[in-house]
N, C-alpha and C. Protein backbone atom coordinates (compact mmCIF):
# COMPACT_ATOMS: atom_id res chain seq x y z
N UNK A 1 26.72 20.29 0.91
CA UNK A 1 25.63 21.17 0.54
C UNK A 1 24.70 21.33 1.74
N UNK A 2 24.45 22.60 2.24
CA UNK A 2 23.22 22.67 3.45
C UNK A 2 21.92 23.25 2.47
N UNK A 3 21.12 22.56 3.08
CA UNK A 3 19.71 22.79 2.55
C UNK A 3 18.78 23.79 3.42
N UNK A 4 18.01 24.94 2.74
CA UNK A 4 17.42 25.92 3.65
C UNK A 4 16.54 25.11 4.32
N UNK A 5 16.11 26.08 5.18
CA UNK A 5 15.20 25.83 6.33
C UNK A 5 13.78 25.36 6.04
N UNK A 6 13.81 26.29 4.91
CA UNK A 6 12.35 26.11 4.13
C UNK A 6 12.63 24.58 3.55
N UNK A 7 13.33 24.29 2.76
CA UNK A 7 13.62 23.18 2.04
C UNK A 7 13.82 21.63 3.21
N UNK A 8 14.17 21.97 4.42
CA UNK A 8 14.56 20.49 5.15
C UNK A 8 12.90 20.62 5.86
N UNK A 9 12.39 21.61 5.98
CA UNK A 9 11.20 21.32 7.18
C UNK A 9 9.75 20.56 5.75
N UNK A 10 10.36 20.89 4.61
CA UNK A 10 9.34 20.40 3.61
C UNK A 10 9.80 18.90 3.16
N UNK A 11 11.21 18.48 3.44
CA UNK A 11 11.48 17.01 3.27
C UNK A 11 11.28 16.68 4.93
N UNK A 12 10.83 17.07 5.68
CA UNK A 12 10.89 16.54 6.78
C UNK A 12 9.55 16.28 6.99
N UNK A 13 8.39 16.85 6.50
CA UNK A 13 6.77 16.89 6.18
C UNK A 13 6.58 15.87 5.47
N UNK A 14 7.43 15.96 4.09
CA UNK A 14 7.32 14.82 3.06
C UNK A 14 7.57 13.39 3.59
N UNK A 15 8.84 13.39 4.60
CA UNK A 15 8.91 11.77 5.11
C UNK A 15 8.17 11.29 5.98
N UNK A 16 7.18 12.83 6.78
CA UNK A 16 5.94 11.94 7.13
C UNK A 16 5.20 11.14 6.48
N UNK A 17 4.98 12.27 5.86
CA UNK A 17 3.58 11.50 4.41
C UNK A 17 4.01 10.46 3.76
N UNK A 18 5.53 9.99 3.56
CA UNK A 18 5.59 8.83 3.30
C UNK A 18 5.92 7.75 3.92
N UNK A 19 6.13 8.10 5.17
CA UNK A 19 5.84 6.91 6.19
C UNK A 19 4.51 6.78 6.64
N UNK A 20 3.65 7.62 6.57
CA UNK A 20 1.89 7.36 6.30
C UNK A 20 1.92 6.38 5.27
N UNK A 21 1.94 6.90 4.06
CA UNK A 21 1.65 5.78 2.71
C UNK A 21 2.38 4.41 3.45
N UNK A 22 3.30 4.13 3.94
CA UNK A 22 4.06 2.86 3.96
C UNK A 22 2.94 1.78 5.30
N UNK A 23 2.84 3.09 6.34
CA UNK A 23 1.48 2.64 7.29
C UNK A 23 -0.01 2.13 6.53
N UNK A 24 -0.36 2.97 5.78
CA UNK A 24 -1.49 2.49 4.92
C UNK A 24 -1.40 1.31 3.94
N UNK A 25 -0.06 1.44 3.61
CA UNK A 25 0.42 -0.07 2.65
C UNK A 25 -0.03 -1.02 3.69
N UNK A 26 0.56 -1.46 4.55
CA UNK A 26 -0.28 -2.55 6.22
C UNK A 26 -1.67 -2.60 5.88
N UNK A 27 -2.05 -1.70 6.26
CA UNK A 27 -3.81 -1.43 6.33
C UNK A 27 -4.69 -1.98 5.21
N UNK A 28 -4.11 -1.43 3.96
CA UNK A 28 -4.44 -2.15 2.84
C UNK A 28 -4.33 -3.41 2.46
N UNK A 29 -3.17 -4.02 2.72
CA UNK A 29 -2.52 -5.41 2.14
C UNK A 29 -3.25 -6.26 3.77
N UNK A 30 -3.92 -5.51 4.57
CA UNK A 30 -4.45 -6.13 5.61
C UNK A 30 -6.11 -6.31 4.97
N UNK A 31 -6.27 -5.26 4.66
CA UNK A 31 -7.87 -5.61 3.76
C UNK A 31 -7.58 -6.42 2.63
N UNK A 32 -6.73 -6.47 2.12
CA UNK A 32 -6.87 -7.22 0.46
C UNK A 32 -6.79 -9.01 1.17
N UNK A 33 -6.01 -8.97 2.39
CA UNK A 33 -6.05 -10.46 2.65
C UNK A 33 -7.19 -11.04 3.34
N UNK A 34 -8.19 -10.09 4.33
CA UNK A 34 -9.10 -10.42 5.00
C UNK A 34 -10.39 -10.33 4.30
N UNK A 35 -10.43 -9.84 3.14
CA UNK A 35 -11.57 -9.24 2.16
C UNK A 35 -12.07 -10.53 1.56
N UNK A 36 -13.25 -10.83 1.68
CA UNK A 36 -13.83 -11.52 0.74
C UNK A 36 -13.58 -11.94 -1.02
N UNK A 37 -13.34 -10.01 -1.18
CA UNK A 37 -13.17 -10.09 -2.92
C UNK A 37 -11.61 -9.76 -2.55
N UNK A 38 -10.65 -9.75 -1.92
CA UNK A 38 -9.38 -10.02 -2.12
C UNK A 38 -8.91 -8.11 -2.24
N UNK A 39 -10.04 -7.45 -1.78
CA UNK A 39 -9.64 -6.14 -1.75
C UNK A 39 -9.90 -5.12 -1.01
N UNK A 40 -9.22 -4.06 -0.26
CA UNK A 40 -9.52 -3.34 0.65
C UNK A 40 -10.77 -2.55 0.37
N UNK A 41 -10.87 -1.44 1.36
CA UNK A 41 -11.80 -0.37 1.24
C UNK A 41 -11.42 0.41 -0.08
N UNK A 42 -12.49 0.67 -0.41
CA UNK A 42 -11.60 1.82 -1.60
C UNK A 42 -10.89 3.06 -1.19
N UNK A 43 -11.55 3.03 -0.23
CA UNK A 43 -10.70 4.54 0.38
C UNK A 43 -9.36 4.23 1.47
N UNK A 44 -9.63 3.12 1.22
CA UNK A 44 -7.97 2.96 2.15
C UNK A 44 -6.71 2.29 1.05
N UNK A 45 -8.08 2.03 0.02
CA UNK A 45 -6.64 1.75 -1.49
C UNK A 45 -6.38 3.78 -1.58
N UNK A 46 -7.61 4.71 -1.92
CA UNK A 46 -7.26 5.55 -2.65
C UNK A 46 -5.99 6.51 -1.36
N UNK A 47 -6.66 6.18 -0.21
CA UNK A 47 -5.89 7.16 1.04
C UNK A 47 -3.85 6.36 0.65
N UNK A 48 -4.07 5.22 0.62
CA UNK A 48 -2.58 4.82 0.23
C UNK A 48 -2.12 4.99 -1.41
N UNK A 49 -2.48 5.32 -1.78
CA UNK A 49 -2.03 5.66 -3.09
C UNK A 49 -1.81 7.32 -3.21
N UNK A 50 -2.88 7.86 -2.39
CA UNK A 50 -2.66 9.40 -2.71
C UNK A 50 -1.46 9.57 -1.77
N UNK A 51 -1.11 9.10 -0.56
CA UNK A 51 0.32 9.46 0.10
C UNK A 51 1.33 9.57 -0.43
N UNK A 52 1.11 8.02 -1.46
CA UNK A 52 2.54 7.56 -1.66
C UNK A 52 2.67 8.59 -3.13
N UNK A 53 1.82 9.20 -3.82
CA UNK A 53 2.13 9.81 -4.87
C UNK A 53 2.36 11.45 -4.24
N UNK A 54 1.45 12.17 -3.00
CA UNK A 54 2.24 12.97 -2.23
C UNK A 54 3.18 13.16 -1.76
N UNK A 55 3.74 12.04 -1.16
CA UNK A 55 5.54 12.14 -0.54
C UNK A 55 6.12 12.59 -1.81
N UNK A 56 5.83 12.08 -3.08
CA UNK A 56 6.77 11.72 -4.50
C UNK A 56 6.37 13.41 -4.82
N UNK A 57 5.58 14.03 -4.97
CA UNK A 57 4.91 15.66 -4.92
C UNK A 57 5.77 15.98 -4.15
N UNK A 58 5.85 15.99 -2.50
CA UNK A 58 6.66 17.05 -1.79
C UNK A 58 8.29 17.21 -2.47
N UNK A 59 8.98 16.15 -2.86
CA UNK A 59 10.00 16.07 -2.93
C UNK A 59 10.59 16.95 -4.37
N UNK A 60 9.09 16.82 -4.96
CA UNK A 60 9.44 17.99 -6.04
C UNK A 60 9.12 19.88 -5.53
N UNK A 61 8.08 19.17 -4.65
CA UNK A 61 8.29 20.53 -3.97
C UNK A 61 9.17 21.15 -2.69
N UNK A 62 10.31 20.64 -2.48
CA UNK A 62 11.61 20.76 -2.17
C UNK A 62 12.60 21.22 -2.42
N UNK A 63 12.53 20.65 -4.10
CA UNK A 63 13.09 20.64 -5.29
C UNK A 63 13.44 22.36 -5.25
N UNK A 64 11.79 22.28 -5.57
CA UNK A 64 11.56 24.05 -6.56
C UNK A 64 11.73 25.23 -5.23
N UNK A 65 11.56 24.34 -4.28
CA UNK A 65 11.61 25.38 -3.05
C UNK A 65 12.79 26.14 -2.81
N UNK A 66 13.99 25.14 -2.92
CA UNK A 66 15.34 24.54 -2.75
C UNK A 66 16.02 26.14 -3.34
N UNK A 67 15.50 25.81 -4.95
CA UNK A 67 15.89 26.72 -6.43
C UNK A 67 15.08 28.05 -6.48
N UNK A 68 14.50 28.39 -5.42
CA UNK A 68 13.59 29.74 -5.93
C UNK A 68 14.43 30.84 -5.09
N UNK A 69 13.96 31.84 -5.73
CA UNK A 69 14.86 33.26 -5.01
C UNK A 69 13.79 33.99 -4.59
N UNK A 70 12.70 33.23 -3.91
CA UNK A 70 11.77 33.95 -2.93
C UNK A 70 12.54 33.77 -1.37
N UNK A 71 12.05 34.80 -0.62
CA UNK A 71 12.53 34.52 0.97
C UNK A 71 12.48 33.16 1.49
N UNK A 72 12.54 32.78 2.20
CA UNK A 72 12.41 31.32 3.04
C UNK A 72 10.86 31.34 4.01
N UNK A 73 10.54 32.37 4.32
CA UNK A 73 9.19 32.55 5.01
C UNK A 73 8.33 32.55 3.58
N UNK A 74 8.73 33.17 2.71
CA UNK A 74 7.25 32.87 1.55
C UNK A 74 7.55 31.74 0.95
N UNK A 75 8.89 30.59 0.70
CA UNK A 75 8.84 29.31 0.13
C UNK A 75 8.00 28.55 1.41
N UNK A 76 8.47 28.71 2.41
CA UNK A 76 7.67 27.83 3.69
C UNK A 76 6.22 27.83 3.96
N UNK A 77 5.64 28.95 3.75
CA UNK A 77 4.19 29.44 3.40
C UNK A 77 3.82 28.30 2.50
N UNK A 78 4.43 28.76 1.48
CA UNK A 78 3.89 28.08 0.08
C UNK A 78 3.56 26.71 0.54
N UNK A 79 4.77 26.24 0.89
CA UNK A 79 5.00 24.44 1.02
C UNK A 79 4.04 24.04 2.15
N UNK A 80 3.66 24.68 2.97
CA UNK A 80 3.11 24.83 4.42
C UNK A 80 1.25 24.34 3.93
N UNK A 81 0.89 25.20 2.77
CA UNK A 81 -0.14 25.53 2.36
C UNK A 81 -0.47 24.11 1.32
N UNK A 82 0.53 24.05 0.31
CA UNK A 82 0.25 22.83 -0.10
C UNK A 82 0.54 21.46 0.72
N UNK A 83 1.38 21.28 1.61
CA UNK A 83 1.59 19.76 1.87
C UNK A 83 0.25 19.62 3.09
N UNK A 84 -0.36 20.60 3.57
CA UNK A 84 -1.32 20.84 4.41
C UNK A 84 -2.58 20.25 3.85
N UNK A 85 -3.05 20.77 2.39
CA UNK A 85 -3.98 20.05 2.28
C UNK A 85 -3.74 18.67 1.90
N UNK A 86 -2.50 18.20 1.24
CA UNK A 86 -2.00 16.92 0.93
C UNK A 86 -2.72 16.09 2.00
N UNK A 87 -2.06 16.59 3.42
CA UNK A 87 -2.20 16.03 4.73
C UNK A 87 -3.60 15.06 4.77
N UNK A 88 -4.33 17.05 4.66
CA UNK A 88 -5.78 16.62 4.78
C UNK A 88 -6.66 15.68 3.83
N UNK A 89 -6.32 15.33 2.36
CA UNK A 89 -7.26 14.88 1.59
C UNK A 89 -6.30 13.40 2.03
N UNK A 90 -5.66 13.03 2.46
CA UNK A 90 -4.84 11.96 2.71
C UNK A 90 -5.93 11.04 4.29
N UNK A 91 -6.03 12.37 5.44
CA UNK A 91 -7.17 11.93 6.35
C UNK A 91 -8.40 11.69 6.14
N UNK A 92 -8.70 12.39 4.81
CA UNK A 92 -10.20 12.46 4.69
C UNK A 92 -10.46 11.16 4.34
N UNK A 93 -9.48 10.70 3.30
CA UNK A 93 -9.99 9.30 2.66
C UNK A 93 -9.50 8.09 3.65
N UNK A 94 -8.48 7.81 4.29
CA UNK A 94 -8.21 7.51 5.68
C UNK A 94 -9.69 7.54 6.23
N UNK A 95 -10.30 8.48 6.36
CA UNK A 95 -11.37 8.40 7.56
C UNK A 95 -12.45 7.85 6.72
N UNK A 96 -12.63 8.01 5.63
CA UNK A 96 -13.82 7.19 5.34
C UNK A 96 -13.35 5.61 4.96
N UNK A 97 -12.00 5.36 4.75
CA UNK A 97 -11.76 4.00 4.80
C UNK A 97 -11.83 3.11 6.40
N UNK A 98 -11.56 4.16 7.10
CA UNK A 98 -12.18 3.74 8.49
C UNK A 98 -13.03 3.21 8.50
N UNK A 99 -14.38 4.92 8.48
CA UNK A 99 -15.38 4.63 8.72
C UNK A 99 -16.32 3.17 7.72
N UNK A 100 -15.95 2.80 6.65
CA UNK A 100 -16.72 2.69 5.59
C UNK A 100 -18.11 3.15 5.44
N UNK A 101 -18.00 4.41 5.29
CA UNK A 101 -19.01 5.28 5.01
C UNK A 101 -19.44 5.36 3.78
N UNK A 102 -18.99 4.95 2.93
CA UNK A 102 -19.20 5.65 1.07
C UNK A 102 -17.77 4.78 0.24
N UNK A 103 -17.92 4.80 -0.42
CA UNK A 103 -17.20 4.52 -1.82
C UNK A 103 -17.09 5.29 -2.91
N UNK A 104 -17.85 6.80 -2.12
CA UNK A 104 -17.67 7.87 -3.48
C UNK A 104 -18.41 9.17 -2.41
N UNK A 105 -16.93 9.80 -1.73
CA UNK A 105 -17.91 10.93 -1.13
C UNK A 105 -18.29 12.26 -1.99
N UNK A 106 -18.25 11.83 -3.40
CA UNK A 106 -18.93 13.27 -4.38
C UNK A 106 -20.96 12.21 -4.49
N UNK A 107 -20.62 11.27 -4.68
CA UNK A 107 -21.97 10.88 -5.21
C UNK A 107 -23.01 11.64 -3.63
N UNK A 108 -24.24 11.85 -4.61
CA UNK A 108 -25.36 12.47 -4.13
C UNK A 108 -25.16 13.75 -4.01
N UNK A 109 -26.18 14.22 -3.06
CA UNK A 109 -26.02 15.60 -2.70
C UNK A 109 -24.63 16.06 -1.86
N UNK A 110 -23.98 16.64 -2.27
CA UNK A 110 -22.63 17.63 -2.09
C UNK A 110 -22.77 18.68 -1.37
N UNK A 111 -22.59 18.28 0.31
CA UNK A 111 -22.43 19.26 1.31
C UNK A 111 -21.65 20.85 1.13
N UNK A 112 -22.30 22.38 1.19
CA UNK A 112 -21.61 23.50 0.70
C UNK A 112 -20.05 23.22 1.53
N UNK A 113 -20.30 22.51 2.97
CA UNK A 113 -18.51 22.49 3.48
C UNK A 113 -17.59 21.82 2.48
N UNK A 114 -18.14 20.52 2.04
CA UNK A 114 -16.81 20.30 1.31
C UNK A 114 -16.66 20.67 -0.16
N UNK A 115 -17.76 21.43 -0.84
CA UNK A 115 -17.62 22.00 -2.00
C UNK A 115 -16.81 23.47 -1.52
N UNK A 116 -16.68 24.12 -0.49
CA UNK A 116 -15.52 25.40 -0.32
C UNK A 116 -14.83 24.62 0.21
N UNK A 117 -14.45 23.43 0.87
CA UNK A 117 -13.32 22.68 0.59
C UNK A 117 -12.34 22.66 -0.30
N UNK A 118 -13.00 21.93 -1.34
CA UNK A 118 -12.52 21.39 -2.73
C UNK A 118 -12.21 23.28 -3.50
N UNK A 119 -12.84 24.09 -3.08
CA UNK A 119 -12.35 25.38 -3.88
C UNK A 119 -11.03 25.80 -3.37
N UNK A 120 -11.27 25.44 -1.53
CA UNK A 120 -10.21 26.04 -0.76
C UNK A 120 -8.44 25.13 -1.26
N UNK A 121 -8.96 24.21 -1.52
CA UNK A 121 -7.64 22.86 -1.76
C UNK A 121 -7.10 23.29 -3.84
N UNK A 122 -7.98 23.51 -4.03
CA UNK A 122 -7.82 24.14 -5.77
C UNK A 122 -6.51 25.32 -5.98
N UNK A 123 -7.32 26.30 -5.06
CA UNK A 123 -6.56 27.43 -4.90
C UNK A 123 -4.85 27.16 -3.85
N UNK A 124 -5.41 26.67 -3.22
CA UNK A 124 -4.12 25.83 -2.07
C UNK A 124 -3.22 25.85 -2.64
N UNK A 125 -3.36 24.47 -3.41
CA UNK A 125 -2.51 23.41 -4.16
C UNK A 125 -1.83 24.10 -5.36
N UNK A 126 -2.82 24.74 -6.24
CA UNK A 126 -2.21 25.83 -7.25
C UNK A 126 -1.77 26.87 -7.14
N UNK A 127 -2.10 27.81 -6.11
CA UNK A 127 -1.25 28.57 -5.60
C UNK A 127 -0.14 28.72 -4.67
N UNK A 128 0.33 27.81 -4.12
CA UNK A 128 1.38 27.22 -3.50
C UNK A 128 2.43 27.00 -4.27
N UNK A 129 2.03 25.63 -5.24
CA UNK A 129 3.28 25.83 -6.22
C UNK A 129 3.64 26.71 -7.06
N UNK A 130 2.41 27.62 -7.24
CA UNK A 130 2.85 28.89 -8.47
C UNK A 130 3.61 29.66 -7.85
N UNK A 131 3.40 29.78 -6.22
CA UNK A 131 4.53 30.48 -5.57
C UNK A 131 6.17 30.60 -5.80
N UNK A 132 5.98 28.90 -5.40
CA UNK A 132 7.62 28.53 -5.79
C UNK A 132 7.73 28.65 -7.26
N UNK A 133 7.05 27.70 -7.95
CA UNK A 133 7.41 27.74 -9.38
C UNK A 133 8.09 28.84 -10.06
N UNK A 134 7.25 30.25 -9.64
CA UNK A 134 7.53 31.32 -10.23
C UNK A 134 8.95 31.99 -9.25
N UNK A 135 9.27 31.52 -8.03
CA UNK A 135 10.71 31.80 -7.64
C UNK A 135 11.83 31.21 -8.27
N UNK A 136 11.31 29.56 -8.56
CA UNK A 136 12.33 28.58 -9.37
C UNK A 136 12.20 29.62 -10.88
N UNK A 137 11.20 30.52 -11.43
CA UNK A 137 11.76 30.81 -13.02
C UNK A 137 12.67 32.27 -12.75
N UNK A 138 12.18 32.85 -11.27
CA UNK A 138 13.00 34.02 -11.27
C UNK A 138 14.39 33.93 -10.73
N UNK A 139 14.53 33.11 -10.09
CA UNK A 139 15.75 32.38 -9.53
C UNK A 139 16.96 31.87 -10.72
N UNK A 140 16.74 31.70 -11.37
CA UNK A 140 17.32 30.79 -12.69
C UNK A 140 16.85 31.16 -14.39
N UNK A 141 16.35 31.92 -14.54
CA UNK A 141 16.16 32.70 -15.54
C UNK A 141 16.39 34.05 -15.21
């Protein structure tokens, strides 16, 4: 079986992100042992948990990429668009587990950048897969 272009460059994105999560597994199990209370940053628990449940995401979005009867430039878009912000909300919490800056970057006042962030990643994430999704129902229905 050869897999499109669109489909290997989105498992090839995905085994980043999950060799990130496996890097952050270190990082973490490095805070949970040096930690006082026996536990990392929260944001370097939440930055390793959101990878490792992203890699497990791309691979479904592979999946549907794989099965849709859209072009290969609009499945790649799609996948491009979602594993992109994956990327990013994966650094963001990464960087504040760095920094230890916060333990909750919604509490307080809510900067307008990352509230059109969070709109820009909404639309992203849901419109990305509705892309494919809706190639995987025209593809096969």
């Amino acid at each position: 079986m050869t897999l499109g272009l669109d489909t290997r460059i989105t498992l090839l994105i995905t085994g980043v992100i999950f060799l990130a999560a496996l890097a952050l597994g270190v990082w973490k199990y490095s805070g949970m042992r040096t930690s006082l209370k026996g536990a990392p940053h929260p944001y370097v628990d939440i930055a390793h948990r959101a990878a490792l449940m992203y890699a497990f995401a791309g691979v479904l979005l592979a999946v549907f990429t794989e099965l849709s009867a859209w072009p290969t430039a609009v499945n790649l878009a799609a996948d491009v668009v979602v594993l992109a912000f994956f990327i990013g909300a994966i650094a963001s919490y990464a960087w504040h587990g760095w920094r230890r800056d916060t333990t909750n970057q919604f509490s307080g006042m809510i900067s307008t950048e990352l509230k059109l962030a969070m709109y820009a990643l909404i639309v992203g994430e849901i419109g990305g897969f509705a892309v494919l999704f809706s190639g995987f129902i025209v593809g096969q229905f």
